[in-house]
PDB file of N, CA and C in Angstrom:
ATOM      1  N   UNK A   1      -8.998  18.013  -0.814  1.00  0.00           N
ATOM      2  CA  UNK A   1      -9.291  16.842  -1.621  1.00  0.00           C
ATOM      3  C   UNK A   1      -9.592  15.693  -0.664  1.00  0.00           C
ATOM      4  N   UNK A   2     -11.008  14.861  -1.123  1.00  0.00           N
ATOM      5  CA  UNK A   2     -11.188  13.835   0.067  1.00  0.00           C
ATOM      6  C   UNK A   2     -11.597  12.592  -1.196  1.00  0.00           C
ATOM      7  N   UNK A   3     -11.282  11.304  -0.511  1.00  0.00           N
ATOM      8  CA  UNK A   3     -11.550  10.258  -1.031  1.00  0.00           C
ATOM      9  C   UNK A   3     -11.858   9.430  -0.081  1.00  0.00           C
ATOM     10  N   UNK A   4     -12.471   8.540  -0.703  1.00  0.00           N
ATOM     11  CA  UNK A   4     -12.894   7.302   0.497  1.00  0.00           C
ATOM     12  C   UNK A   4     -12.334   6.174  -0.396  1.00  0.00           C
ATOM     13  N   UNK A   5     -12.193   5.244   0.594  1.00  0.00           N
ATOM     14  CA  UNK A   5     -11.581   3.609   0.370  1.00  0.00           C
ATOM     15  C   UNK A   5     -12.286   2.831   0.376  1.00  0.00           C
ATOM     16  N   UNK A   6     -12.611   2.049   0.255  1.00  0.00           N
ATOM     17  CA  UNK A   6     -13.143   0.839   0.050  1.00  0.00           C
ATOM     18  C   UNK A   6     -12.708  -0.203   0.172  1.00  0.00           C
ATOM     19  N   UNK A   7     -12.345  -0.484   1.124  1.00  0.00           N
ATOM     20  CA  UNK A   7     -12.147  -2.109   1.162  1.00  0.00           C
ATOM     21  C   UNK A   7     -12.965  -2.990   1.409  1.00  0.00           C
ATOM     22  N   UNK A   8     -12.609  -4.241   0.990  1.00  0.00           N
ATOM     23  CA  UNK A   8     -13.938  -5.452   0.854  1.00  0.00           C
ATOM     24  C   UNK A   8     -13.934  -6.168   2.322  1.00  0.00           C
ATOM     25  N   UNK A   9     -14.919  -6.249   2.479  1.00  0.00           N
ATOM     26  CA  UNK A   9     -15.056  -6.813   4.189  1.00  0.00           C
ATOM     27  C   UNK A   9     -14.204  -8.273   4.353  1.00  0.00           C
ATOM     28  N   UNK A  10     -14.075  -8.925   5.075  1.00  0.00           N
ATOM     29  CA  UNK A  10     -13.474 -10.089   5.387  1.00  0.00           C
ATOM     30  C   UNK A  10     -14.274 -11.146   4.806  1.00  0.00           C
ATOM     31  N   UNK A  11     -13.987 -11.864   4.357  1.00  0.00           N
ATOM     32  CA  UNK A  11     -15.094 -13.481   4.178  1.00  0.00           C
ATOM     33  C   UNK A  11     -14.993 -14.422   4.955  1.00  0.00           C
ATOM     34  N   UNK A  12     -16.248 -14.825   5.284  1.00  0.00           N
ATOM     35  CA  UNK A  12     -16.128 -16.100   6.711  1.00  0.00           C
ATOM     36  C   UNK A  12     -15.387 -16.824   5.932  1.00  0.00           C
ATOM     37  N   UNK A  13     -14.621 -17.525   6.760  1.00  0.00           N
ATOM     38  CA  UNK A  13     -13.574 -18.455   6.586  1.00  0.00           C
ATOM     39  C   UNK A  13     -13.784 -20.021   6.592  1.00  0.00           C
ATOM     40  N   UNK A  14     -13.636 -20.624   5.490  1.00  0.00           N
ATOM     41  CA  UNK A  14     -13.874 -22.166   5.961  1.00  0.00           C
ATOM     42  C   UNK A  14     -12.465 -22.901   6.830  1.00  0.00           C
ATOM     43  N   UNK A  15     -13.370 -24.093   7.327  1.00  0.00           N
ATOM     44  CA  UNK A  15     -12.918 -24.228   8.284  1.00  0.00           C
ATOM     45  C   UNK A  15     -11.420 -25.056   7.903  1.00  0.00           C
ATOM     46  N   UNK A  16     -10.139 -24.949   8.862  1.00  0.00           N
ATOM     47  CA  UNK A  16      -9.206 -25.255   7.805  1.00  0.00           C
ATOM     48  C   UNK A  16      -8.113 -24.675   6.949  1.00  0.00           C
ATOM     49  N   UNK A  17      -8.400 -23.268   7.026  1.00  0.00           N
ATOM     50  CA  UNK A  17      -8.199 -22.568   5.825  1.00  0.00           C
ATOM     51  C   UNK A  17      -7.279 -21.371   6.612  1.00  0.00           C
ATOM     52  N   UNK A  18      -6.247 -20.688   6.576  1.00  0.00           N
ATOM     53  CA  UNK A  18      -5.330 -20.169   7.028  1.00  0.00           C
ATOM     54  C   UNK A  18      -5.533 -18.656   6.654  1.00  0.00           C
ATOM     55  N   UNK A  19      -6.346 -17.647   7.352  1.00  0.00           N
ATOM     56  CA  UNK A  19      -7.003 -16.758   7.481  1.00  0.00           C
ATOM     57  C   UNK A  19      -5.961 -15.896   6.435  1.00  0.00           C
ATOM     58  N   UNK A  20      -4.230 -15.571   6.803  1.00  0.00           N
ATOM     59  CA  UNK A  20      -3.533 -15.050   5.914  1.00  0.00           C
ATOM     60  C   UNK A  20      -3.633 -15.469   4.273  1.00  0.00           C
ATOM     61  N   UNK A  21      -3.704 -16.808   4.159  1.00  0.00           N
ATOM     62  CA  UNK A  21      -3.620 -17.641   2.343  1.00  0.00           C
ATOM     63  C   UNK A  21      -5.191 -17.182   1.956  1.00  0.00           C
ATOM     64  N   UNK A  22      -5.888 -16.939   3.044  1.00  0.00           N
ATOM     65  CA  UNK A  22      -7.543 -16.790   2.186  1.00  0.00           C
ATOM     66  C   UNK A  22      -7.678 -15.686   1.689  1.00  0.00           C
ATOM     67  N   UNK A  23      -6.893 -14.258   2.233  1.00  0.00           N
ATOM     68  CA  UNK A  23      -6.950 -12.751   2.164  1.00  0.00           C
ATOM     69  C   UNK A  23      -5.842 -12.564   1.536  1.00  0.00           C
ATOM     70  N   UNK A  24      -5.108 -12.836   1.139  1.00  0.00           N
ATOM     71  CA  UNK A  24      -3.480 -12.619   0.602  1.00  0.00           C
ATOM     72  C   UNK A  24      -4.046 -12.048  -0.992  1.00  0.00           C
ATOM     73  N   UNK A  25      -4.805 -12.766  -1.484  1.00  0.00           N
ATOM     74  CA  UNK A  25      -5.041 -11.614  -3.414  1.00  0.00           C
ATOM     75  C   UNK A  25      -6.113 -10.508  -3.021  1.00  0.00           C
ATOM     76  N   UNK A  26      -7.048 -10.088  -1.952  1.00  0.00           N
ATOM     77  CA  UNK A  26      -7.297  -9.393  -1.700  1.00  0.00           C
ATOM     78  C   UNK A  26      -6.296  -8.315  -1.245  1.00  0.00           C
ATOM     79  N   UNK A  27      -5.877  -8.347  -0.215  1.00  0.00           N
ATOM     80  CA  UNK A  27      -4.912  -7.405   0.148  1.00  0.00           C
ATOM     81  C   UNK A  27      -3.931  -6.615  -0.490  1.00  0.00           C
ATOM     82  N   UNK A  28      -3.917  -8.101  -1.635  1.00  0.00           N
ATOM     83  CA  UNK A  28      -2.973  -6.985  -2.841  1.00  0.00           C
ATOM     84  C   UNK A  28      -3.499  -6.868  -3.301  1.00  0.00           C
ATOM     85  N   UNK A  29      -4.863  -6.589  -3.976  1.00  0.00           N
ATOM     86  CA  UNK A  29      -5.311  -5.894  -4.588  1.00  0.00           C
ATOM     87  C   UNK A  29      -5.827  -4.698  -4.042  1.00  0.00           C
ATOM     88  N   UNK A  30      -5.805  -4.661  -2.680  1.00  0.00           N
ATOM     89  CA  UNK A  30      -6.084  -3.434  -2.050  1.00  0.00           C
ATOM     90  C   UNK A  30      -5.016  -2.581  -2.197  1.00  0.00           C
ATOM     91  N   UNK A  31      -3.770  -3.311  -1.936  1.00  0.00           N
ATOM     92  CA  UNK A  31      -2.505  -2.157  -1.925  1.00  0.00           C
ATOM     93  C   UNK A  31      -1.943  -1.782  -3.490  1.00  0.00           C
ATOM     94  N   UNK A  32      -2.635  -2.752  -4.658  1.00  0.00           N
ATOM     95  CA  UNK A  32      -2.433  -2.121  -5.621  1.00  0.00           C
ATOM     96  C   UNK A  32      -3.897  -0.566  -6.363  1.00  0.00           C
ATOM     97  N   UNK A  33      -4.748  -0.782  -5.940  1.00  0.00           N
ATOM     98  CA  UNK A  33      -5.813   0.332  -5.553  1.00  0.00           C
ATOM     99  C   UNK A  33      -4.961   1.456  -4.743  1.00  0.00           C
ATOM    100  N   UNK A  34      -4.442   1.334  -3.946  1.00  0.00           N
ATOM    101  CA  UNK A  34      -3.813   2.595  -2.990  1.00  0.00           C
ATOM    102  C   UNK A  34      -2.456   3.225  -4.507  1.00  0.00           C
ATOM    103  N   UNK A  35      -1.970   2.054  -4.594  1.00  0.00           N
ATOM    104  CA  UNK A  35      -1.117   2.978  -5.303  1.00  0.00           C
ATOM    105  C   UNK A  35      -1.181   3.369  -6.350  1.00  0.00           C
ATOM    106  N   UNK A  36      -2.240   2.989  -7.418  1.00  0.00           N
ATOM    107  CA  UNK A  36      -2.844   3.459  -8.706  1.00  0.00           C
ATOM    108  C   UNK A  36      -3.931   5.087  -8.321  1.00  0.00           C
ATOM    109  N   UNK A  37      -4.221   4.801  -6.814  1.00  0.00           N
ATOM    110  CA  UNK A  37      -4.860   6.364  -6.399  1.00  0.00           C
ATOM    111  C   UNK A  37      -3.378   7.744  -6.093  1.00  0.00           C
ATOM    112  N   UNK A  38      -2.332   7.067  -5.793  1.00  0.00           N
ATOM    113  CA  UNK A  38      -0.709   7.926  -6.088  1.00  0.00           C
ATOM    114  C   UNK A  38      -0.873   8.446  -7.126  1.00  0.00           C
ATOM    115  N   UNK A  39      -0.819   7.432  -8.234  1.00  0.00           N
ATOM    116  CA  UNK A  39       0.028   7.887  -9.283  1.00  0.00           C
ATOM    117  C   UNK A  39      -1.668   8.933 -10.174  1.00  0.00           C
ATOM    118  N   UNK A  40      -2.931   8.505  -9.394  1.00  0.00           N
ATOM    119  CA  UNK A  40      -3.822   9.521 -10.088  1.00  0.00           C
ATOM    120  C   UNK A  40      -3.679  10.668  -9.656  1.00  0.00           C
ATOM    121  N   UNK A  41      -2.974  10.422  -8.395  1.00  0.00           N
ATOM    122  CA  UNK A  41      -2.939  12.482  -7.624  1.00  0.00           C
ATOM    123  C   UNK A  41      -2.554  13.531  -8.371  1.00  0.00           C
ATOM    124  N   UNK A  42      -2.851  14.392  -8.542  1.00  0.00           N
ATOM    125  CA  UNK A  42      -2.080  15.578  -9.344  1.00  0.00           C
ATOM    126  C   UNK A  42      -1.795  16.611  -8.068  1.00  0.00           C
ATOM    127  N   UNK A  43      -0.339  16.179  -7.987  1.00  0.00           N
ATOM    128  CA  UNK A  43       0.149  16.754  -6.520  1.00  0.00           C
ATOM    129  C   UNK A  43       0.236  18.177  -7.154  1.00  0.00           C
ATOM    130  N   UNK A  44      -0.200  19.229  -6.053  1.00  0.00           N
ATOM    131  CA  UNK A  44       0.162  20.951  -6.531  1.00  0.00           C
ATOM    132  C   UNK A  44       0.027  21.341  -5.091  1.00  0.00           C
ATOM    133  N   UNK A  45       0.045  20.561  -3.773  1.00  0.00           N
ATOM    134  CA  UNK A  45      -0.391  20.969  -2.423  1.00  0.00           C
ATOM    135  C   UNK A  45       0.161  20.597  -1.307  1.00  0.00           C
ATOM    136  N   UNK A  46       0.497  20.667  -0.257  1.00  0.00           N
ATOM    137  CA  UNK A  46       1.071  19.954   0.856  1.00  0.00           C
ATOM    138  C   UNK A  46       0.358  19.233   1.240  1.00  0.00           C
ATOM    139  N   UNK A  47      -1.159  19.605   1.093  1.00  0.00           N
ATOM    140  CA  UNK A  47      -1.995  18.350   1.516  1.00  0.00           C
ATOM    141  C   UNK A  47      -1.896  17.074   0.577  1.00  0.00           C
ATOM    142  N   UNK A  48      -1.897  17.545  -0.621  1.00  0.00           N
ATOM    143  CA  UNK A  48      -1.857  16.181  -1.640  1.00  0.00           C
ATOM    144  C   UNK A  48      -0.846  15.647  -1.732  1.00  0.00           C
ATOM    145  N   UNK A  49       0.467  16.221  -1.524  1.00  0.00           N
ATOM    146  CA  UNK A  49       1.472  15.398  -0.935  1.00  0.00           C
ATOM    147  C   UNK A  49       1.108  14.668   0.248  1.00  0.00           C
ATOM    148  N   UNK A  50       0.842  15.140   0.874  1.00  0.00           N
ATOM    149  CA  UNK A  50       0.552  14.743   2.754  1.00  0.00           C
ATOM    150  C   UNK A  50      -0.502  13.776   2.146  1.00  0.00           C
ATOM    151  N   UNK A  51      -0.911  13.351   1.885  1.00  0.00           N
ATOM    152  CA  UNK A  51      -2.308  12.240   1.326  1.00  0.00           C
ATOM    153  C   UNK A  51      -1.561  11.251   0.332  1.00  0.00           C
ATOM    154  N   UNK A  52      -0.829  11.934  -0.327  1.00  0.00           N
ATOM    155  CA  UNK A  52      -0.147  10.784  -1.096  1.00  0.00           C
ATOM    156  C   UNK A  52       1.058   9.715  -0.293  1.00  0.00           C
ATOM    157  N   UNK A  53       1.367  10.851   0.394  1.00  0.00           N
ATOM    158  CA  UNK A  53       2.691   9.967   1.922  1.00  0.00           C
ATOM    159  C   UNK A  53       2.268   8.854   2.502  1.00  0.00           C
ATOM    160  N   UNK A  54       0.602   9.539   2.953  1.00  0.00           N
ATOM    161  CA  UNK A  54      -0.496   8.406   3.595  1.00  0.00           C
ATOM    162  C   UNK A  54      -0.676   7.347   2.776  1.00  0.00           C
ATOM    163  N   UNK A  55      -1.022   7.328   1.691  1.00  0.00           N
ATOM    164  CA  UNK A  55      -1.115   6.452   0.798  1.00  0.00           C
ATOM    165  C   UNK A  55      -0.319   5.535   0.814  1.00  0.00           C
ATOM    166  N   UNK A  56       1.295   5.881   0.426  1.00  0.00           N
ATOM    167  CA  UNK A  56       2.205   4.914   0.014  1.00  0.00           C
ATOM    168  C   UNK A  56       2.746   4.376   1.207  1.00  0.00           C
ATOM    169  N   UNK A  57       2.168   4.994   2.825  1.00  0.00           N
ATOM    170  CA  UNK A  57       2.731   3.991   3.742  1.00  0.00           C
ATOM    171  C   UNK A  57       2.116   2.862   4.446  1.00  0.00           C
ATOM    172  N   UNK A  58       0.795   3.888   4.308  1.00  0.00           N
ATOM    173  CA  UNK A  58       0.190   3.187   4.152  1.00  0.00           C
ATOM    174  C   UNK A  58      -0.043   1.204   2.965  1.00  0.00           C
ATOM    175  N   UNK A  59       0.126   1.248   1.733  1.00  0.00           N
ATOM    176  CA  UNK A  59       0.357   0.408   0.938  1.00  0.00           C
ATOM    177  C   UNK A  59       1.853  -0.390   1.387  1.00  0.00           C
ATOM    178  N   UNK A  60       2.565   0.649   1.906  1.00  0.00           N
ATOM    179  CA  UNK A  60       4.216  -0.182   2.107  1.00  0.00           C
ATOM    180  C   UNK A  60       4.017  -0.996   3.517  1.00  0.00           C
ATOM    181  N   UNK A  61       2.968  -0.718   4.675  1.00  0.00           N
ATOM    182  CA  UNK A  61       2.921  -1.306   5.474  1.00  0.00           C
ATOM    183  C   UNK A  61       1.990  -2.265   5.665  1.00  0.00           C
ATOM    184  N   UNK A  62       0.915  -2.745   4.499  1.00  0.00           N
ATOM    185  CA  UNK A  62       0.783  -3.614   3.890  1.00  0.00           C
ATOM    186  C   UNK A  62       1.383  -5.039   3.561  1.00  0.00           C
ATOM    187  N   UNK A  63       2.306  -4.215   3.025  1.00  0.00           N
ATOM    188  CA  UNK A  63       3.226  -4.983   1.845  1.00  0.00           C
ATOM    189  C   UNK A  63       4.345  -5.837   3.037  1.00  0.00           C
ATOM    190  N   UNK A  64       4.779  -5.115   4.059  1.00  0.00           N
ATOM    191  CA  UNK A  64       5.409  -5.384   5.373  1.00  0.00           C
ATOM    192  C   UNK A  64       4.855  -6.661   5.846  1.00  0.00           C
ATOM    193  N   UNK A  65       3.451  -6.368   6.116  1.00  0.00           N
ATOM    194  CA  UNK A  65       2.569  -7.233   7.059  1.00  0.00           C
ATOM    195  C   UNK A  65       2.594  -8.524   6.599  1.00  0.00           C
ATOM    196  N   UNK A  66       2.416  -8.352   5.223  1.00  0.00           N
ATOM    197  CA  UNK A  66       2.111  -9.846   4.660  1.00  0.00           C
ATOM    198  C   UNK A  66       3.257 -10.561   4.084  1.00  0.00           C
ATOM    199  N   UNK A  67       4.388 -10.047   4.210  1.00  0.00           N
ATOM    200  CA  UNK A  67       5.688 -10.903   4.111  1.00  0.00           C
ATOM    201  C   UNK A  67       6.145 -10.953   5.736  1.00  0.00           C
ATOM    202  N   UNK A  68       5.708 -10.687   6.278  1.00  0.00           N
ATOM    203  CA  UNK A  68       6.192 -10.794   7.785  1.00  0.00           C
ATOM    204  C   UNK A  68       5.332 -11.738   8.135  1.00  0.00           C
ATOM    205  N   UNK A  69       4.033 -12.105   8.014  1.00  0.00           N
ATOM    206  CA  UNK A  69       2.741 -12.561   9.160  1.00  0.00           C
ATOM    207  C   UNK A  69       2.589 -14.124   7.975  1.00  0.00           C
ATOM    208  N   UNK A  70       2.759 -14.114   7.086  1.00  0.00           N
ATOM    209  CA  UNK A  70       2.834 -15.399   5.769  1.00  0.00           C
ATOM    210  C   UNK A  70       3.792 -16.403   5.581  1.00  0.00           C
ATOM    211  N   UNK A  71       3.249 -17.242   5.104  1.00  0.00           N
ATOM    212  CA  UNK A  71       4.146 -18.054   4.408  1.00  0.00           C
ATOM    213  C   UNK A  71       4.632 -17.836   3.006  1.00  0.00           C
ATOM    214  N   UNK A  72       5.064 -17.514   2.760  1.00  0.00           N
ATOM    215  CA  UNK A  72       5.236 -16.773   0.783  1.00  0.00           C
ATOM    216  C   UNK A  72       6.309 -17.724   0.426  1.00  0.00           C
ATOM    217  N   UNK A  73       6.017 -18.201  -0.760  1.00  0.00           N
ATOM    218  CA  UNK A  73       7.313 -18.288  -1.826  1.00  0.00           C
ATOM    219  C   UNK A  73       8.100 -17.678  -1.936  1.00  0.00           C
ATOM    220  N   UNK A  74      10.088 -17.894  -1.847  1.00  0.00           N
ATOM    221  CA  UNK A  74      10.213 -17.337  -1.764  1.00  0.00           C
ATOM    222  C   UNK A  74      11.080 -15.910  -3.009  1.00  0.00           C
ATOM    223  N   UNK A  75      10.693 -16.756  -3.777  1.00  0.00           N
ATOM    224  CA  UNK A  75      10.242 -15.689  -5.103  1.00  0.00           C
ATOM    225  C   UNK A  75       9.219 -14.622  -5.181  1.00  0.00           C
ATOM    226  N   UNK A  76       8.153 -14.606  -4.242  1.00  0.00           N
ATOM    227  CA  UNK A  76       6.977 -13.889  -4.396  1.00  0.00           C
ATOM    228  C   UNK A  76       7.778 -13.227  -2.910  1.00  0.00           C
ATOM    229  N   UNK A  77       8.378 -13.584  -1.960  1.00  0.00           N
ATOM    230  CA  UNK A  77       8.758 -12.604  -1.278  1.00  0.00           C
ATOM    231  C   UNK A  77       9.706 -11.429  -1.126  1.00  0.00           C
ATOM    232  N   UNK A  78      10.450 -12.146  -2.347  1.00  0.00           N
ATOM    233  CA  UNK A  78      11.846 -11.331  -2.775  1.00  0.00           C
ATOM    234  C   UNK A  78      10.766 -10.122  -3.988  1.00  0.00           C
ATOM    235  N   UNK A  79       9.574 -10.273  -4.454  1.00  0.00           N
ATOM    236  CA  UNK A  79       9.256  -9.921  -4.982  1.00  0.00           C
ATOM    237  C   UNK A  79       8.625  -7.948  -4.395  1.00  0.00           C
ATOM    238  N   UNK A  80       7.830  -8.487  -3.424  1.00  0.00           N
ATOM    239  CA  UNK A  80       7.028  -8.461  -2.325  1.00  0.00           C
ATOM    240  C   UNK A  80       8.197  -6.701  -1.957  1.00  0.00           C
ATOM    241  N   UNK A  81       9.230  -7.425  -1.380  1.00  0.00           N
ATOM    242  CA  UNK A  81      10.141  -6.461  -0.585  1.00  0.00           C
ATOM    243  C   UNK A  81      11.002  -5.443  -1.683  1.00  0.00           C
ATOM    244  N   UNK A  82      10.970  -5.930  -3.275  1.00  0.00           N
ATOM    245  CA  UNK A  82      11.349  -4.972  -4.447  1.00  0.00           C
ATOM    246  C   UNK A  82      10.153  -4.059  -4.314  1.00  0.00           C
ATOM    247  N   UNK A  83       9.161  -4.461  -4.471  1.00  0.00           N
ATOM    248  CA  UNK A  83       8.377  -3.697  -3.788  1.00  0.00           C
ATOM    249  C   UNK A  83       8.246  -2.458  -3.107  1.00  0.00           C
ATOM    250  N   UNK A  84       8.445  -3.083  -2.226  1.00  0.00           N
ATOM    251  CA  UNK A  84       8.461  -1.890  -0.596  1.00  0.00           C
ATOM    252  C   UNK A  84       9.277  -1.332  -0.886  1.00  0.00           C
ATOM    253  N   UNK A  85      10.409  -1.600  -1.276  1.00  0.00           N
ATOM    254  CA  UNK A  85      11.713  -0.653  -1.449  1.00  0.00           C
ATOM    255  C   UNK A  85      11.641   0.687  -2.633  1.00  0.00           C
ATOM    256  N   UNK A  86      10.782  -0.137  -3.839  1.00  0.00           N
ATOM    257  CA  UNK A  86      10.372   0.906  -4.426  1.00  0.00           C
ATOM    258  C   UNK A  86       9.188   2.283  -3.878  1.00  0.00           C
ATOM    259  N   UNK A  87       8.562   1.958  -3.119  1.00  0.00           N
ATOM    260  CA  UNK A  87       7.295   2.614  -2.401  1.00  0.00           C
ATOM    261  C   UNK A  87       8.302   3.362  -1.126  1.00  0.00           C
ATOM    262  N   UNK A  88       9.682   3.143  -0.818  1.00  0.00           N
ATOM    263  CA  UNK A  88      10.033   3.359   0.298  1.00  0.00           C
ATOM    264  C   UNK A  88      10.908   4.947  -0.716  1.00  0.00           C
ATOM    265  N   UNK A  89      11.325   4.797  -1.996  1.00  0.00           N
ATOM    266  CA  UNK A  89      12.063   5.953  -2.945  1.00  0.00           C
ATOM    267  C   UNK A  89      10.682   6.448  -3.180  1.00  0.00           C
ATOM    268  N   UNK A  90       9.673   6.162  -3.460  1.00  0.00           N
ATOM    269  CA  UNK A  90       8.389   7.423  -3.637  1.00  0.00           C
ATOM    270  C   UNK A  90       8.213   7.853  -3.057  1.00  0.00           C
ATOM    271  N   UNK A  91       7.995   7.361  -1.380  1.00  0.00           N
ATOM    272  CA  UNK A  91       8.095   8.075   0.047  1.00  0.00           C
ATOM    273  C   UNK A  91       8.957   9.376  -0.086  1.00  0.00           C
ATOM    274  N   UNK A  92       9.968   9.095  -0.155  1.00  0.00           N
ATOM    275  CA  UNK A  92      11.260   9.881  -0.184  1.00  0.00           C
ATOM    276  C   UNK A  92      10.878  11.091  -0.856  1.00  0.00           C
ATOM    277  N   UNK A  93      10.830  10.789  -2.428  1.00  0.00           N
ATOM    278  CA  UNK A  93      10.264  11.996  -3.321  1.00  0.00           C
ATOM    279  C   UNK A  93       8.972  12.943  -2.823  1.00  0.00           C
ATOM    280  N   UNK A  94       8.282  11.996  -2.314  1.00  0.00           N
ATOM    281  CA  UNK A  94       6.707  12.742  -2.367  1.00  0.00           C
ATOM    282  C   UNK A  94       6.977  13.832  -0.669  1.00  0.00           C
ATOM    283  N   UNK A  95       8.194  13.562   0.139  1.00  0.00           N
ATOM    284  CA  UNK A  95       8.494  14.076   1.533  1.00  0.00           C
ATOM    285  C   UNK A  95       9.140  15.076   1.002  1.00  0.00           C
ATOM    286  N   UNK A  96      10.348  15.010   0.115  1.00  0.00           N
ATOM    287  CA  UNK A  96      11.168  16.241  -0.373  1.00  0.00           C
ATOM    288  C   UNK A  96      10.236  16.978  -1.351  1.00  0.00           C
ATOM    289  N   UNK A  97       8.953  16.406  -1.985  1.00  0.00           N
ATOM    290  CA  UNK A  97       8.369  17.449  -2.845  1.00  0.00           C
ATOM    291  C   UNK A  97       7.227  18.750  -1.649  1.00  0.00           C
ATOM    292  N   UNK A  98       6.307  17.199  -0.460  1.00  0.00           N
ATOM    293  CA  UNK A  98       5.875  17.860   0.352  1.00  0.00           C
ATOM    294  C   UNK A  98       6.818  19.014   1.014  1.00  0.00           C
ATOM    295  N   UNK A  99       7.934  18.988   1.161  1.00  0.00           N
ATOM    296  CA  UNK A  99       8.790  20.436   2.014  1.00  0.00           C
ATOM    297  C   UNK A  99       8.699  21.355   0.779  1.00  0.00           C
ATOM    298  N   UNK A 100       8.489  21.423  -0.374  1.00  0.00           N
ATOM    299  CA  UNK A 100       8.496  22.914  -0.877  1.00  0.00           C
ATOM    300  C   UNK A 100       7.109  23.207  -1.556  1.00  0.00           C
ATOM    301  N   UNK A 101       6.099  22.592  -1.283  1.00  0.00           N
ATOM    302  CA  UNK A 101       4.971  22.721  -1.679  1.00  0.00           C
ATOM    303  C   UNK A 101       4.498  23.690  -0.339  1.00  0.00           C
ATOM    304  N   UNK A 102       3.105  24.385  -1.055  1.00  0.00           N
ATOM    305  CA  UNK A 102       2.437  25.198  -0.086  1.00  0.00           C
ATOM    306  C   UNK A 102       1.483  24.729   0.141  1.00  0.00           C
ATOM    307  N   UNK A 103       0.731  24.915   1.212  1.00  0.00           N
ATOM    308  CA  UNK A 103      -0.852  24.422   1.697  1.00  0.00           C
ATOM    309  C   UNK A 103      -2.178  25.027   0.981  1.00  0.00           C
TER     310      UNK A 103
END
């Protein structure tokens, strides 16, 4: 199973403008795209586990970056890290489902 991503290129930046606050609803909308492509997987494989792992650490290290590298509210950061924590128990599942799945 192969997919491609898409992400939206960068936008020149005006001048002024704090490269993290300009990309911040992009990014989540990128990492909410990654994880709406999870929950489309119809895992039956070690690879589609193994792709879905990619996925959600992809999205969780995301989710890392931009409460680490930002300025956030800090309601939207407490938000942010419910988050990750949830993506960090799918990890979990989708690793214990990858060990008894076959290739």
């Amino acid at each position: 199973m192969s997919s491609v991503l898409r992400f939206q290129r960068p936008r020149k930046l005006k001048s002024g403008t704090s490269p993290s606050d300009q990309r911040l609803p992009d990014v989540l909308a990128n990492v909410a795209a990654l994880l709406s492509q999870v929950e489309a997987l119809k895992i039956k494989t070690a690879d589609d586990a193994r792709q879905a792992i990619f996925l959600l650490e992809l999205a969780n290290t995301c989710i890392r970056l931009i409460v680490g590298q930002t300025n956030l509210d800090e309601e939207v950061r407490k938000a942010l890290l419910a988050h990750s924590a949830m993506i960090d128990m799918r990890l979990g599942a989708a690793r214990r489902d990858a060990s008894i799945l076959k290739s």
